[in-house]
Protein backbone atom coordinates (compact mmCIF):
# COMPACT_ATOMS: atom_id res chain seq x y z
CA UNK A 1 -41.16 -152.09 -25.98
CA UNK A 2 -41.14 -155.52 -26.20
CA UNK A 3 -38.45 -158.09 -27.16
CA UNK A 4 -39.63 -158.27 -31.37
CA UNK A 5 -40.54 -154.75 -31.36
CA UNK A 6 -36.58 -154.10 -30.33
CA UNK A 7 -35.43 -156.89 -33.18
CA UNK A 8 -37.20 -154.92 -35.74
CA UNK A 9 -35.57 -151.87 -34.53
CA UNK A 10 -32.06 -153.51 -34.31
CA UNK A 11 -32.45 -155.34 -37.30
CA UNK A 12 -33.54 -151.72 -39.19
CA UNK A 13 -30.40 -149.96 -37.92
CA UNK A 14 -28.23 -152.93 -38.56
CA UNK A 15 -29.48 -151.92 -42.28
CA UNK A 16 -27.60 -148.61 -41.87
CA UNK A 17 -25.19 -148.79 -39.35
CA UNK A 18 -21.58 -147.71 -40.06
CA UNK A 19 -18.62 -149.85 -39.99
CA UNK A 20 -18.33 -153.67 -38.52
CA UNK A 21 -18.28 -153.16 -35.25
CA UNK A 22 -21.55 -151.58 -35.21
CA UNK A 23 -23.36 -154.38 -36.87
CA UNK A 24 -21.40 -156.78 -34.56
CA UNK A 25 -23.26 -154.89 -32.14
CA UNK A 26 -26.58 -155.52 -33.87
CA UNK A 27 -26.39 -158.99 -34.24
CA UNK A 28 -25.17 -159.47 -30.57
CA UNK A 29 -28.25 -157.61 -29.51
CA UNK A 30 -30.73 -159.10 -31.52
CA UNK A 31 -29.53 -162.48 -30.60
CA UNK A 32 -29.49 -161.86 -26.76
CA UNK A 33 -33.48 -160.43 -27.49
CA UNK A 34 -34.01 -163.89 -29.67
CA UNK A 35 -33.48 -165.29 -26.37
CA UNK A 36 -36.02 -163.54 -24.51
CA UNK A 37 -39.14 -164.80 -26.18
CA UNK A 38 -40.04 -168.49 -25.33
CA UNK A 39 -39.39 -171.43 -27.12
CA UNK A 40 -40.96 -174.56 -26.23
CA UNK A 41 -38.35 -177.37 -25.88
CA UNK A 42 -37.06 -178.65 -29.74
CA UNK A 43 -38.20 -181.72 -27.89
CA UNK A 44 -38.59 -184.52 -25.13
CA UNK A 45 -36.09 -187.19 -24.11
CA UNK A 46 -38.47 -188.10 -21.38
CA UNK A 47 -41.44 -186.66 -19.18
CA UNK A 48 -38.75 -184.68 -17.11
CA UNK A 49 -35.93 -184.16 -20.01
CA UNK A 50 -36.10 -181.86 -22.95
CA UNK A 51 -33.87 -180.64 -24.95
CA UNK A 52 -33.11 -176.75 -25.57
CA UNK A 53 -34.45 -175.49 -29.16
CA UNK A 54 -31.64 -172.83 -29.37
CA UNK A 55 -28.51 -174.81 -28.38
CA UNK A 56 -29.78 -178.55 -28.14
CA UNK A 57 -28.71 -179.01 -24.57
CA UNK A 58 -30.44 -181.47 -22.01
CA UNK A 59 -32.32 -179.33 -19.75
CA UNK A 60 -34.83 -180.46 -16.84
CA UNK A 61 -38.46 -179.72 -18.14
CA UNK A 62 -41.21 -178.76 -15.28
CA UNK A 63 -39.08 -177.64 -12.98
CA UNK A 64 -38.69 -173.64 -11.88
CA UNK A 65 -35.98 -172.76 -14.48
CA UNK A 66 -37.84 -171.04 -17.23
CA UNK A 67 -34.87 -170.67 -19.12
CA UNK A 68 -31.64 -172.89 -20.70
CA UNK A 69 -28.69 -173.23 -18.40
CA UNK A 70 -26.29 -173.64 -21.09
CA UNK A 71 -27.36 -170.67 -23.34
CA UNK A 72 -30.16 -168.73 -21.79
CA UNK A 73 -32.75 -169.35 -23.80
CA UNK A 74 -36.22 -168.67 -22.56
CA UNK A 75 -38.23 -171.77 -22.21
CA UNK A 76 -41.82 -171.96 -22.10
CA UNK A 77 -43.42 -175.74 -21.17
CA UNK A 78 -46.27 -175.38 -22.15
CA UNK A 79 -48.54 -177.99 -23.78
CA UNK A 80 -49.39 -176.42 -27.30
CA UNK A 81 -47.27 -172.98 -27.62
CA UNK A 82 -47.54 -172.88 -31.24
CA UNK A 83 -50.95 -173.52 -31.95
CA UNK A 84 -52.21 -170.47 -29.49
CA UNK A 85 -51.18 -168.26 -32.46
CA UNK A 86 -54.29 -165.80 -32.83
């Protein structure tokens, strides 16, 4: 199962789940899975410095962290993320 195929699921039983601290639950797992899928940085402060497209922290881009220090987010570097959309 992958990370949006468990957001759909989470977001369907969110839908009918009973009472608020089930659909706390929901929304704290569907925002940890958000996480999961790369983002390429919002944008770049400089060739080495981008900033996180979740939380808008400065994060060092290129280096081995694939991910935002601050909130986690997975971070993906590379050159044009969006337009690979097949």
């Amino acid at each position: 199962m992958t990370a949006e195929e468990a957001i759909r699921f989470q977001e369907a039983y969110y839908v009918i789940a009973n009472g608020e601290k089930a659909q706390q639950a929901c929304e704290m797992a569907i925002e940890a899975l958000e996480k999961q899928i790369p983002k390429s940085p919002e944008r770049y402060i400089q060739p080495a410095v981008c900033v996180c497209p979740n939380c808008h922290g400065i994060i060092e881009a290129h280096t081995s962290k694939t991910f935002c220090t601050y909130c986690g987010q997975s971070i993906t570097y590379g050159d044009s993320d969006n337009s690979s959309d097949e």
